[in-house]
N, C-alpha and C. Protein backbone atom coordinates (compact mmCIF):
# COMPACT_ATOMS: atom_id res chain seq x y z
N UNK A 1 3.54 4.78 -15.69
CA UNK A 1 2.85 4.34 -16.89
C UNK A 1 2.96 2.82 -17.05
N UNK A 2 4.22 2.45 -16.45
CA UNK A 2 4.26 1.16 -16.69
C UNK A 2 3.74 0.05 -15.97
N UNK A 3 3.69 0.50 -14.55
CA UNK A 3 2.93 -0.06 -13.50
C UNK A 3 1.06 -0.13 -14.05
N UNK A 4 0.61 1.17 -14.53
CA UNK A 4 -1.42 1.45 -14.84
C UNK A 4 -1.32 0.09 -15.71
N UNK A 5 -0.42 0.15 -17.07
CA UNK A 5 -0.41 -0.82 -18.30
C UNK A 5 -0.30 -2.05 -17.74
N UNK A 6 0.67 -2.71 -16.55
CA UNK A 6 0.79 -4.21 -16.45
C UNK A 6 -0.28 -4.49 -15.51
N UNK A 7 -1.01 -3.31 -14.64
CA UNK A 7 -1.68 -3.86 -13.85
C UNK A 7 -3.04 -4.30 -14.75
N UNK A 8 -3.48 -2.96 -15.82
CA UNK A 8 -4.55 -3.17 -16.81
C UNK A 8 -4.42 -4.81 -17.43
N UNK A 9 -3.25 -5.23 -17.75
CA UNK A 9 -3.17 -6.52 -18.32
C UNK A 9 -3.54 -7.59 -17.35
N UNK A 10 -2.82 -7.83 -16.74
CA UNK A 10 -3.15 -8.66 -15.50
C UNK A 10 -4.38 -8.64 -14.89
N UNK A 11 -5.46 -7.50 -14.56
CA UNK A 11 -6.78 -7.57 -14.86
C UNK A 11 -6.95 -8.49 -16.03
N UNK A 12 -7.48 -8.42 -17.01
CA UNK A 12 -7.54 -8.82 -17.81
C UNK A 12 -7.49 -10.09 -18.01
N UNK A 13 -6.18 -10.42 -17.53
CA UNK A 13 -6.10 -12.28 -17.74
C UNK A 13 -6.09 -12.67 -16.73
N UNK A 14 -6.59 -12.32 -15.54
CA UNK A 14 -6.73 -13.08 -14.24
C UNK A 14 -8.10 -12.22 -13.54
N UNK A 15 -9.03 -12.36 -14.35
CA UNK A 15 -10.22 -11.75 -13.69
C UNK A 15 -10.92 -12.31 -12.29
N UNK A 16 -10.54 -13.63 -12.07
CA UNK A 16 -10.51 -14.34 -10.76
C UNK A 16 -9.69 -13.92 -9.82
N UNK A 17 -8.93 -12.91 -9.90
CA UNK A 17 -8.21 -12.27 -8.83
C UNK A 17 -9.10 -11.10 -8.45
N UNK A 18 -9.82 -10.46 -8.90
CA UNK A 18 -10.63 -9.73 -8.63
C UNK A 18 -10.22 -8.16 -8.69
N UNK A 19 -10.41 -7.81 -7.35
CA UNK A 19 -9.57 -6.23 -7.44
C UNK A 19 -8.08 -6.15 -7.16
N UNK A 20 -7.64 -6.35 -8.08
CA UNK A 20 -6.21 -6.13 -7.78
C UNK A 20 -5.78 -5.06 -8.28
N UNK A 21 -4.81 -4.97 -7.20
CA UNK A 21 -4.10 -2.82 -7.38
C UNK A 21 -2.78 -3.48 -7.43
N UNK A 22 -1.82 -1.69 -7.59
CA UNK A 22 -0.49 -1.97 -8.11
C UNK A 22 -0.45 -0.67 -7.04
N UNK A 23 0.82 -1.11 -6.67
CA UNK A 23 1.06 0.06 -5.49
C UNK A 23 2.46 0.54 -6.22
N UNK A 24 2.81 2.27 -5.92
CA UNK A 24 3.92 2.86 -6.80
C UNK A 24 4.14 3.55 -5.61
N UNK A 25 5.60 3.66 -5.14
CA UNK A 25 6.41 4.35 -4.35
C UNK A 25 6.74 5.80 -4.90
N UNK A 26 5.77 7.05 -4.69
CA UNK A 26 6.31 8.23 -5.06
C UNK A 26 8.05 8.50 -4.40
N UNK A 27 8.97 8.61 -5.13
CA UNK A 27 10.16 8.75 -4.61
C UNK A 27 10.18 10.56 -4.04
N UNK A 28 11.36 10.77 -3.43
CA UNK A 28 11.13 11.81 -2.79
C UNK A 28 11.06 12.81 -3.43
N UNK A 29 10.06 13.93 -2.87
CA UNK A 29 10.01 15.13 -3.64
C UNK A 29 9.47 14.73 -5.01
N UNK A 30 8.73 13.63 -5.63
CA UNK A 30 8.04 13.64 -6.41
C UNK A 30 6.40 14.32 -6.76
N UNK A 31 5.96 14.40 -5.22
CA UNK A 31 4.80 14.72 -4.97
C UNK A 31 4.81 15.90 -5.70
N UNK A 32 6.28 16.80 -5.35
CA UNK A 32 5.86 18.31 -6.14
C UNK A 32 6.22 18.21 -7.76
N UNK A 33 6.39 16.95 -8.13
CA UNK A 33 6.48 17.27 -9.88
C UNK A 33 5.78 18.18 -10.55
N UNK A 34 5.71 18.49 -11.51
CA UNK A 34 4.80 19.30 -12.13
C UNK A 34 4.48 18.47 -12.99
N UNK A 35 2.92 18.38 -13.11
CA UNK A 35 2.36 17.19 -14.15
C UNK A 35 1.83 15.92 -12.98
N UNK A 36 2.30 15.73 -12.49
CA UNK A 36 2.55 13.93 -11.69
C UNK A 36 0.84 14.09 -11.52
N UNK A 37 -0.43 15.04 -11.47
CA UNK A 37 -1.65 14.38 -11.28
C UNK A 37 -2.32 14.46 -12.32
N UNK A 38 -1.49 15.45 -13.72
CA UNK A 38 -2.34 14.44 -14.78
C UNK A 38 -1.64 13.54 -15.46
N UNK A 39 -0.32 13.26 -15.32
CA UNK A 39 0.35 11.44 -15.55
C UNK A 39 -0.60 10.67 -15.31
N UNK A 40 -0.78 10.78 -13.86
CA UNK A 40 -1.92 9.58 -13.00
C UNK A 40 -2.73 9.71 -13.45
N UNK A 41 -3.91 10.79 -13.85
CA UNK A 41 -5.08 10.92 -14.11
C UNK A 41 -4.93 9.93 -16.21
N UNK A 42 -4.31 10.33 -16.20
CA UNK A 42 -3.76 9.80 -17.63
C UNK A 42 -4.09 8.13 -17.45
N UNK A 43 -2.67 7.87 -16.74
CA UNK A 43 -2.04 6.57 -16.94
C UNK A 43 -3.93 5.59 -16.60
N UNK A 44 -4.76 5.90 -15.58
CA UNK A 44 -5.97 5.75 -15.42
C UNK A 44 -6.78 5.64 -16.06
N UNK A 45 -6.83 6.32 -16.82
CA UNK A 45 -7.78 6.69 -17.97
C UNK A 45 -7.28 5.43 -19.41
N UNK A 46 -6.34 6.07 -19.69
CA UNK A 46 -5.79 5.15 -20.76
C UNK A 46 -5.99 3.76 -20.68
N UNK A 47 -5.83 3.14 -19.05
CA UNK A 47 -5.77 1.86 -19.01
C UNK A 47 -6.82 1.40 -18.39
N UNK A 48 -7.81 2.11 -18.13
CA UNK A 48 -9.55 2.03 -17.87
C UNK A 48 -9.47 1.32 -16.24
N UNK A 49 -8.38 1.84 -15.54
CA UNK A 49 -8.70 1.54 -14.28
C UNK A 49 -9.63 2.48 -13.07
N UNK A 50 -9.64 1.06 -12.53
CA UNK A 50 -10.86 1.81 -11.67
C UNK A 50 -10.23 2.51 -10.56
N UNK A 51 -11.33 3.79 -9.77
CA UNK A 51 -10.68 4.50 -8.83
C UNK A 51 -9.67 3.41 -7.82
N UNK A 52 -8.67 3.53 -7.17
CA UNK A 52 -7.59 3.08 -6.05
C UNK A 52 -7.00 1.52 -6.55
N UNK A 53 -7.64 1.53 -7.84
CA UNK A 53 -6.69 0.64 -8.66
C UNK A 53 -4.95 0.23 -8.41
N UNK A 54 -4.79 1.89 -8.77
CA UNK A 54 -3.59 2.36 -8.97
C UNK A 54 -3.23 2.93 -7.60
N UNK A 55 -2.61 2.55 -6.86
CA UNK A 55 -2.22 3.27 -5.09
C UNK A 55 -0.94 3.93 -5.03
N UNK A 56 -1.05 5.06 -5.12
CA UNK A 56 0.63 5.74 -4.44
C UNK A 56 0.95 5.68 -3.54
N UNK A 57 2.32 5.65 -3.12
CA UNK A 57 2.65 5.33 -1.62
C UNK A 57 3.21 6.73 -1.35
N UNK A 58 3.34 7.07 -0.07
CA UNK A 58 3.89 8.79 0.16
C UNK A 58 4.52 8.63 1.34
N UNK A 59 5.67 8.74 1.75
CA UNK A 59 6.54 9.01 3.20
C UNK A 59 5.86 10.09 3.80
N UNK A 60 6.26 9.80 5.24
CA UNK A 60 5.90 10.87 6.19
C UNK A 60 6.76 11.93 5.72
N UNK A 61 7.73 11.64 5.59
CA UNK A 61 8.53 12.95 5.19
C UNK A 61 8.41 13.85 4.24
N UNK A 62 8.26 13.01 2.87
CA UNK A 62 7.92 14.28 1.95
C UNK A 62 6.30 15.07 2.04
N UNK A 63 5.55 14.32 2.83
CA UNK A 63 4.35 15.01 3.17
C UNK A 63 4.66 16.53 4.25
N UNK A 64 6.15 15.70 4.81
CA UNK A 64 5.95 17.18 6.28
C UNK A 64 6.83 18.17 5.85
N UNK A 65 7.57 17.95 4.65
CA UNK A 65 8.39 19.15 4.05
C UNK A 65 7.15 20.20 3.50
N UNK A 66 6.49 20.45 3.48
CA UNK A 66 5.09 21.02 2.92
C UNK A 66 3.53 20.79 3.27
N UNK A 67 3.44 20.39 4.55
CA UNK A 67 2.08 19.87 5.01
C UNK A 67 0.80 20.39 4.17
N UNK A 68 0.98 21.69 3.55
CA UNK A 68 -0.10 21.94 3.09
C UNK A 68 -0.38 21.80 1.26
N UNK A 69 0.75 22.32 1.10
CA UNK A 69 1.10 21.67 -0.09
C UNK A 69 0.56 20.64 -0.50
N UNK A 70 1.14 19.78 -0.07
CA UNK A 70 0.90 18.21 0.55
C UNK A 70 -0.64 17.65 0.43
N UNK A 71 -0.81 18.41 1.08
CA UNK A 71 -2.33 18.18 1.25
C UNK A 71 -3.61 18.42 -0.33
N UNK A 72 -3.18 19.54 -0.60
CA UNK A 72 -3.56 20.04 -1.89
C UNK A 72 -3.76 18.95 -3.02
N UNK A 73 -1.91 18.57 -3.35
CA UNK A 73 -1.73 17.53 -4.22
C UNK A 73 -2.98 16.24 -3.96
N UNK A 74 -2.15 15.95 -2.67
CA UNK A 74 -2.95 14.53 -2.21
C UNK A 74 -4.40 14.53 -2.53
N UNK A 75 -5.27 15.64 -2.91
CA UNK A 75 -6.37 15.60 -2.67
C UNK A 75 -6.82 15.35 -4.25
N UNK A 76 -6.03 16.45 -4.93
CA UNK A 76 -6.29 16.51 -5.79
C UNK A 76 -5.96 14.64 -6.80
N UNK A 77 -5.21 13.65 -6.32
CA UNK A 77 -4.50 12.74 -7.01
C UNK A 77 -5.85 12.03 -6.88
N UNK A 78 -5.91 12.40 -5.32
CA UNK A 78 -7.60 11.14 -4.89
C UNK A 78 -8.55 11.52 -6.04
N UNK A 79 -8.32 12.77 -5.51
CA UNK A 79 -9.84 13.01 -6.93
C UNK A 79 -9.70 12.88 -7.99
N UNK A 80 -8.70 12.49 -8.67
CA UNK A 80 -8.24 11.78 -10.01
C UNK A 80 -8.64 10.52 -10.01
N UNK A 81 -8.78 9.80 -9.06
CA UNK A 81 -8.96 8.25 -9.05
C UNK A 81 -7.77 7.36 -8.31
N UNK A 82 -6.89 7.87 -8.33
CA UNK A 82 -5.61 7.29 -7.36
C UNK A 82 -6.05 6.96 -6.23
N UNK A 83 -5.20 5.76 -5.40
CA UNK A 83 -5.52 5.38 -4.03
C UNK A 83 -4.37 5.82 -3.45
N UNK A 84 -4.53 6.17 -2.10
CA UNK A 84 -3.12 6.75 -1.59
C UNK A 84 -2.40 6.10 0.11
N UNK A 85 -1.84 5.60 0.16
CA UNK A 85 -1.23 4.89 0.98
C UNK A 85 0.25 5.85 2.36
N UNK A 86 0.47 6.12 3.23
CA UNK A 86 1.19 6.58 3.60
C UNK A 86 1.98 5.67 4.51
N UNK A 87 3.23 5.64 3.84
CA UNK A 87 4.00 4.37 3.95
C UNK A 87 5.22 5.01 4.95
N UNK A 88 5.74 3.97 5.83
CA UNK A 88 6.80 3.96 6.73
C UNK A 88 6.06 4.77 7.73
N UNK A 89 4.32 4.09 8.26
CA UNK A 89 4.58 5.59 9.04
C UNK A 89 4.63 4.57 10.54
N UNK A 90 4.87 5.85 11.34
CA UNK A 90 5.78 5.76 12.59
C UNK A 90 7.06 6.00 12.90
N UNK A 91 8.25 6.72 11.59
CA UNK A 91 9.19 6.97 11.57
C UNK A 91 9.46 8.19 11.11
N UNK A 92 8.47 8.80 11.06
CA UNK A 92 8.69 10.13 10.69
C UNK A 92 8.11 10.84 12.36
N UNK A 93 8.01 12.06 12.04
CA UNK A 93 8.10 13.12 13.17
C UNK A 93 6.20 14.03 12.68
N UNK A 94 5.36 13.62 12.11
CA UNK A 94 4.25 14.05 11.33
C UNK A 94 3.23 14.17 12.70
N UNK A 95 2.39 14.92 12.43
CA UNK A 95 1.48 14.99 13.44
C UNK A 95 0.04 14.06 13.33
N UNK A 96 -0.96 13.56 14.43
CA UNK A 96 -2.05 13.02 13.94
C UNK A 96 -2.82 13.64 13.32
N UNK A 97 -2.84 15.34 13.78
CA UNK A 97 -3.91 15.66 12.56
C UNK A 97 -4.01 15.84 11.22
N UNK A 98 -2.43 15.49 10.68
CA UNK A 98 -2.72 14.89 9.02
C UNK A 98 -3.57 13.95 8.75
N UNK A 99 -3.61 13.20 9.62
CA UNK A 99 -4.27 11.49 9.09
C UNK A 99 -5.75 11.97 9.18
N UNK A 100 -5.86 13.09 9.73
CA UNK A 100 -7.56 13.14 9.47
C UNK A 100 -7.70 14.55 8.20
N UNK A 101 -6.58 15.17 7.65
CA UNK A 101 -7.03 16.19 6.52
C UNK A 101 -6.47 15.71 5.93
N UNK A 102 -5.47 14.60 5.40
CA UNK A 102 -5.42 14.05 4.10
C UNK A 102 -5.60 12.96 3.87
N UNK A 103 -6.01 12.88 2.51
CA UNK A 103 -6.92 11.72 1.64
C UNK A 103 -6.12 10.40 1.80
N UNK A 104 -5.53 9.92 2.75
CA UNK A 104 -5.07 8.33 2.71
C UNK A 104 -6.09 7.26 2.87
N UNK A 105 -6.31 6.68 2.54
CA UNK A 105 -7.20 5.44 2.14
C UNK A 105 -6.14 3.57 3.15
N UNK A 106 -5.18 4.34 3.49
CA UNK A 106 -3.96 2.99 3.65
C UNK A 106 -2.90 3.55 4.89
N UNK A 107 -2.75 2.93 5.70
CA UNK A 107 -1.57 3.19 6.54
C UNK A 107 -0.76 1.79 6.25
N UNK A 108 0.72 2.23 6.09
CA UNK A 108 1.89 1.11 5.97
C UNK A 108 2.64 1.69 7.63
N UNK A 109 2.34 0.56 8.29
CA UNK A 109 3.32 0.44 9.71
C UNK A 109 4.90 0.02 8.93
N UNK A 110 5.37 0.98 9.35
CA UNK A 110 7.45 0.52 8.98
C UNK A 110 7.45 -0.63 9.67
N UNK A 111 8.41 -1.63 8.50
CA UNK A 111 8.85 -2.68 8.97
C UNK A 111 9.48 -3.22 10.34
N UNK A 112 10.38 -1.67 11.04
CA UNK A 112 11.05 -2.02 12.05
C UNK A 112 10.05 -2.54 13.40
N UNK A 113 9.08 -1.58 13.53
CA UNK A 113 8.19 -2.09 14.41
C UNK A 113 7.32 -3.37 14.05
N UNK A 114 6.98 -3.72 13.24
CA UNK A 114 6.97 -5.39 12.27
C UNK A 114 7.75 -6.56 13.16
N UNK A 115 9.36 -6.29 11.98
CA UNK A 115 10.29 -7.21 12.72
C UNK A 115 10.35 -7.27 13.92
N UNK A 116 10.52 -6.29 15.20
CA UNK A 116 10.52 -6.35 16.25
C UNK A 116 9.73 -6.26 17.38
N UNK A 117 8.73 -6.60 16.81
CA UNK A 117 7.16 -6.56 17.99
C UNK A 117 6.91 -7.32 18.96
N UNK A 118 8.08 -9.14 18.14
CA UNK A 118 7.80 -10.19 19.14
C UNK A 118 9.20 -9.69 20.30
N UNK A 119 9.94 -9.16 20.17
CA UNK A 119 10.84 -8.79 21.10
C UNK A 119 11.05 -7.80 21.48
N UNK A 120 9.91 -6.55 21.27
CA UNK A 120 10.37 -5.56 21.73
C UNK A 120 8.63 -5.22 22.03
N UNK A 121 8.34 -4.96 23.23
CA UNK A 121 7.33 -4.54 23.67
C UNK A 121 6.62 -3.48 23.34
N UNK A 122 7.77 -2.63 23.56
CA UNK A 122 7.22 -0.94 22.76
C UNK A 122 6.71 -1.38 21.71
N UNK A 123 7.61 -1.91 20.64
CA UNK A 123 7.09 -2.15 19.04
C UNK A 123 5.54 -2.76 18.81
N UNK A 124 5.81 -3.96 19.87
CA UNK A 124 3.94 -4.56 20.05
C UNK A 124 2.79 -3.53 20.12
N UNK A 125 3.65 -2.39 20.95
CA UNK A 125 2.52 -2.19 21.16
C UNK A 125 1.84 -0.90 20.23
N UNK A 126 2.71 -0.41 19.51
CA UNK A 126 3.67 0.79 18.73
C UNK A 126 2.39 0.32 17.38
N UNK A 127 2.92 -1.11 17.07
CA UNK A 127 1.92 -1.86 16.00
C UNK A 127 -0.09 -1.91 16.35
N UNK A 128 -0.23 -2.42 17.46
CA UNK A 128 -1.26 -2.22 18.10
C UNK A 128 -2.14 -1.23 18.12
N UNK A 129 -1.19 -0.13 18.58
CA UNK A 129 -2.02 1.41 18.24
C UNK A 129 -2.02 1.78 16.85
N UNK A 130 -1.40 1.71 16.10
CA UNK A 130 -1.31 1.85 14.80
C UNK A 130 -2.54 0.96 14.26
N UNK A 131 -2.58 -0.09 14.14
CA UNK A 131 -3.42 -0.88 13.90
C UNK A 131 -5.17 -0.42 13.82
N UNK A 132 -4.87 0.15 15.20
CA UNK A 132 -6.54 0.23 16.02
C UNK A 132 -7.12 1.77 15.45
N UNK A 133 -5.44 2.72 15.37
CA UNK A 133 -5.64 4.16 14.71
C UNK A 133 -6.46 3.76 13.15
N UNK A 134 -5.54 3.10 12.48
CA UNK A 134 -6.42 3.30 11.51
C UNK A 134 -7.80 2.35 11.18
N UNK A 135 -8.39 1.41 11.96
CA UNK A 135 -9.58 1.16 11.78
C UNK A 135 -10.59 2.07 12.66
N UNK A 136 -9.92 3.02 13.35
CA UNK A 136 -10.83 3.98 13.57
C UNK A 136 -11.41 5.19 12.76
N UNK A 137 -10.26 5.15 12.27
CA UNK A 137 -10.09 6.14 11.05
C UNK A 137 -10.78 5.67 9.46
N UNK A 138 -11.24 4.37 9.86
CA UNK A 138 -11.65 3.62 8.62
C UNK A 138 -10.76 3.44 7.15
N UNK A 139 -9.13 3.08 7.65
CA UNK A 139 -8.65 3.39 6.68
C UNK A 139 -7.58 1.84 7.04
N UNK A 140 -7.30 1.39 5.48
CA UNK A 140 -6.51 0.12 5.53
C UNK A 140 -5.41 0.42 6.72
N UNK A 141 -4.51 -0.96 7.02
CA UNK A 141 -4.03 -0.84 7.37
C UNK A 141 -2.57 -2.42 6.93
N UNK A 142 -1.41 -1.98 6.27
CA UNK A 142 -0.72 -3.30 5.69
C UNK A 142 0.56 -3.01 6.62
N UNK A 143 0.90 -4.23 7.17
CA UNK A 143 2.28 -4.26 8.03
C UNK A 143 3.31 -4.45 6.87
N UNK A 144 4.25 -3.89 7.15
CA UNK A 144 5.51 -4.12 6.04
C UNK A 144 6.57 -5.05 6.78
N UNK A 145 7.38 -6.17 6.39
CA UNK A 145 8.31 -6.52 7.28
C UNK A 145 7.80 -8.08 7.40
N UNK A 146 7.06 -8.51 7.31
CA UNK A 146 6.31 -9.84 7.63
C UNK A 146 7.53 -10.63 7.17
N UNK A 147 7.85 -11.56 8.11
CA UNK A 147 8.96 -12.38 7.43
C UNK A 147 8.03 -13.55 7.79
N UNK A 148 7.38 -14.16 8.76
CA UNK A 148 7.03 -15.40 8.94
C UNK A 148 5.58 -16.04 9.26
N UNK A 149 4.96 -16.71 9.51
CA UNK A 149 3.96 -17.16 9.68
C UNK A 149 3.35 -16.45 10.96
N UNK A 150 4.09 -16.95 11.63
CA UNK A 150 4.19 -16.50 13.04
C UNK A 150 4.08 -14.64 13.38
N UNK A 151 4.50 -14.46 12.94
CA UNK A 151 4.11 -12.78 12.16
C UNK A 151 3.06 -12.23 11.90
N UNK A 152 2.34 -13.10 10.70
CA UNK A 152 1.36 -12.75 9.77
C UNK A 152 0.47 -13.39 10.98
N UNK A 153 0.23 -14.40 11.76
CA UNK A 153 -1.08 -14.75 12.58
C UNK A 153 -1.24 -13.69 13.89
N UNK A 154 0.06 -13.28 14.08
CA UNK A 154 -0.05 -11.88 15.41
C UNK A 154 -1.08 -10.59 14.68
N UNK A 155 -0.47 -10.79 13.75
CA UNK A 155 -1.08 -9.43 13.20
C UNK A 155 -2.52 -9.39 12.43
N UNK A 156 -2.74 -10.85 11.80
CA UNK A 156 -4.12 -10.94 11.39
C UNK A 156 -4.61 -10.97 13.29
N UNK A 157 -4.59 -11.47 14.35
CA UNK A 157 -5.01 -11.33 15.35
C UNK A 157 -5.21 -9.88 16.24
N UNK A 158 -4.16 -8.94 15.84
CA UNK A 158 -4.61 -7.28 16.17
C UNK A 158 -5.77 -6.92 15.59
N UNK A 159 -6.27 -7.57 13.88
CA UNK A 159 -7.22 -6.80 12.96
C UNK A 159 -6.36 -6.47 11.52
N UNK A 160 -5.16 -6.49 11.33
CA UNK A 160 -4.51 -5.86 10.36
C UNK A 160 -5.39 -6.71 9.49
N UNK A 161 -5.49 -5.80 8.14
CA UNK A 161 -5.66 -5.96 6.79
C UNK A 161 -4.69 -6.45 5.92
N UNK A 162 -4.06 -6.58 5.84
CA UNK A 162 -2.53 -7.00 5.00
C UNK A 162 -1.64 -7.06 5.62
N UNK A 163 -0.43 -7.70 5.23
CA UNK A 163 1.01 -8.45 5.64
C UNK A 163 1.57 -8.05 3.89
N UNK A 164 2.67 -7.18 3.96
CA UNK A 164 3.87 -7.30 2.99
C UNK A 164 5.26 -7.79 3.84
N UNK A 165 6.08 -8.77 2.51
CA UNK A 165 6.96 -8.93 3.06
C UNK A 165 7.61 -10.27 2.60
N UNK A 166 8.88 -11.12 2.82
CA UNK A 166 9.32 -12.05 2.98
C UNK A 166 8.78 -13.33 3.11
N UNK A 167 7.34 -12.99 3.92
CA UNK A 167 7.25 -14.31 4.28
C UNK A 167 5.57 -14.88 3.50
N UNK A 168 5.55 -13.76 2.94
CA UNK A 168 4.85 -14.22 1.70
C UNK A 168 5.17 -14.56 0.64
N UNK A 169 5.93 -13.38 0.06
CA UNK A 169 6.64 -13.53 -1.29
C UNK A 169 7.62 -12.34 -1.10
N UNK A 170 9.02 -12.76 -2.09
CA UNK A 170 10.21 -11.58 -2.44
C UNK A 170 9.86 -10.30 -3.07
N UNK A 171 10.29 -9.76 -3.01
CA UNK A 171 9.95 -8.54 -4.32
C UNK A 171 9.55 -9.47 -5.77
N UNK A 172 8.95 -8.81 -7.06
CA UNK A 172 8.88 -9.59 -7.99
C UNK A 172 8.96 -8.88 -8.99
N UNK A 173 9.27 -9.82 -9.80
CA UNK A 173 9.75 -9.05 -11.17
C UNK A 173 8.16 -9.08 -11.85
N UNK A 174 8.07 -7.94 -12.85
CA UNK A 174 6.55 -8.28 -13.91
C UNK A 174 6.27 -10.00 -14.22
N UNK A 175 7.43 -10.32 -14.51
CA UNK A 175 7.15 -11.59 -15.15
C UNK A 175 7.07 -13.00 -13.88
N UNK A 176 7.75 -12.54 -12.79
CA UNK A 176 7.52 -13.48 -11.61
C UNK A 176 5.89 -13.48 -10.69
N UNK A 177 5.70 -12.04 -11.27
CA UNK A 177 4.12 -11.98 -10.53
C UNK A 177 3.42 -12.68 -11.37
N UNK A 178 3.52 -12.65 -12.93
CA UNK A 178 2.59 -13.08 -13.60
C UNK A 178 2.49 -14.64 -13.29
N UNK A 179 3.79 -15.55 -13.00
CA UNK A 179 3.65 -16.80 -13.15
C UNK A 179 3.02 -17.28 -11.61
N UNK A 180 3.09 -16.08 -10.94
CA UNK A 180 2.83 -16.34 -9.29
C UNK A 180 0.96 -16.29 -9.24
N UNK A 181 0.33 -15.25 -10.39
CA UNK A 181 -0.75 -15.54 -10.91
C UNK A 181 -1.23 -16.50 -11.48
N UNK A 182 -0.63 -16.88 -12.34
CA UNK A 182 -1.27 -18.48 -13.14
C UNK A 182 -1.16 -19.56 -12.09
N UNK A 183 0.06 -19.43 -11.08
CA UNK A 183 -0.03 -20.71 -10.19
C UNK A 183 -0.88 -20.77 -8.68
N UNK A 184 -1.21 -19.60 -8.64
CA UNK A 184 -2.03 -19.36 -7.41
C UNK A 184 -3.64 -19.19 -7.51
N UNK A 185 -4.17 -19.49 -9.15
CA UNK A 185 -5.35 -18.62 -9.10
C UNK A 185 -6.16 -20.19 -10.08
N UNK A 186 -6.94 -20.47 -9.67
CA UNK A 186 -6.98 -21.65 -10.85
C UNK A 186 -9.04 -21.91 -11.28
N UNK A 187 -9.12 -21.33 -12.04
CA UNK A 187 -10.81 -21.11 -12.47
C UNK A 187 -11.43 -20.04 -11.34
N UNK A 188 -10.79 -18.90 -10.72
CA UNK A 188 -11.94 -18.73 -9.62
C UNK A 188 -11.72 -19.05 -9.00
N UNK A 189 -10.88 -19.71 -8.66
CA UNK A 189 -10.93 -20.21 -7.33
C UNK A 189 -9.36 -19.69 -6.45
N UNK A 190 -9.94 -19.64 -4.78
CA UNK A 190 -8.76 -19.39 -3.92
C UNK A 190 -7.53 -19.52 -4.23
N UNK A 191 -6.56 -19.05 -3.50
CA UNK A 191 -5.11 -19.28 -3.93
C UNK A 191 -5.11 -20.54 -3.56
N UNK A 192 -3.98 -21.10 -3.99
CA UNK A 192 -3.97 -22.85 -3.79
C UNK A 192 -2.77 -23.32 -3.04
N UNK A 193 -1.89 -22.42 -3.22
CA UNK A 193 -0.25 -22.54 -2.40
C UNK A 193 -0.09 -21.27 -1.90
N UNK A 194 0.91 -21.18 -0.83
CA UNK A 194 1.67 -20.02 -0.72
C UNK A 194 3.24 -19.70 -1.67
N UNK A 195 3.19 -18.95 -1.57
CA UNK A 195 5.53 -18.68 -2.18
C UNK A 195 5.55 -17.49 -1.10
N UNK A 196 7.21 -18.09 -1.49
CA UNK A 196 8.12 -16.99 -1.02
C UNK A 196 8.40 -18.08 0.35
């Protein structure tokens, strides 16, 4: 609830940022809450965001304790308006033919293959296929782990869509994003600095 509300605000006063989403880490075994798709369908509504506004993130794991289950929910959250992201993958044990019966919109490559791509070959290449999987699949794709420049230009050079991580910015508090908004965004126009 608190994530739909600050992201609704921040729309709001930074309409030069454009589409900006808020990504929420379902913790484990949340998927099976009871309620959790009309919270979302709620928290959406209330705060007049638009469909994949709002992005859940989902482990391989709590998807493969229940594949079908799993699937159900997931479908049903999409069709609420939620965007859905499946994060850390490559560290779980999940099969490919999830990625084509459930509703992910986002693949998150785990950091470890990230950090270690420039020194570990497998990982290069681990990232690579990952990469290429999901623009085949027509579905985002954000590296987690980015600590450096040098990082972020390998990976904008595979095709990746996004870089999280260090070497953009730290984790942030509500109130550190907001000032990271006023200083990065100025009439419309491009970001103007980097942080972190």
């Amino acid at each position: 609830r608190t994530a739909g509300a600050q992201l609704a605000a921040w729309r709001r006063s930074h309409p030069a940022v454009g589409a900006l989403t808020v990504s929420v880490n379902l913790s484990t075994g949340e998927i099976d809450r009871p309620g959790l798709v009309h919270d979302v369908a709620e928290v959406l509504r209330v705060n007049n965001l638009p469909r994949g506004a709002l992005k859940l993130e989902v482990t391989e794991s709590d998807i493969m304790r229940d594949p079908e289950r799993a699937a159900v929910i997931l479908k049903t959250l999409r069709d609420a308006g939620a965007g859905l992201a499946l994060d850390d993958f490559g560290t779980g044990f999940s099969s490919l033919q999830y990625l084509t019966r459930l509703p992910f919109d986002t693949l998150k490559v785990d950091r470890y293959f990230v950090r270690t791509m420039g020194s570990n070959p497998g990982s290069a290449k681990i990232v690579r296929s990952v990469v290429k999987l999901g623009q085949d699949l027509d579905l985002e794709v954000v590296a987690e782990g980015v600590e450096n420049a040098e990082m972020a230009a390998a990976l904008q050079a595979l095709g990746c869509d996004y870089g999280q991580g260090f070497g953009y910015a730290p984790a942030l508090s509500p109130q550190e994003a907001e000032v990271y908004l006023n200083e990065a965004y100025v009439d419309g126009a491009a970001p103007v600095k980097a942080r972190g």
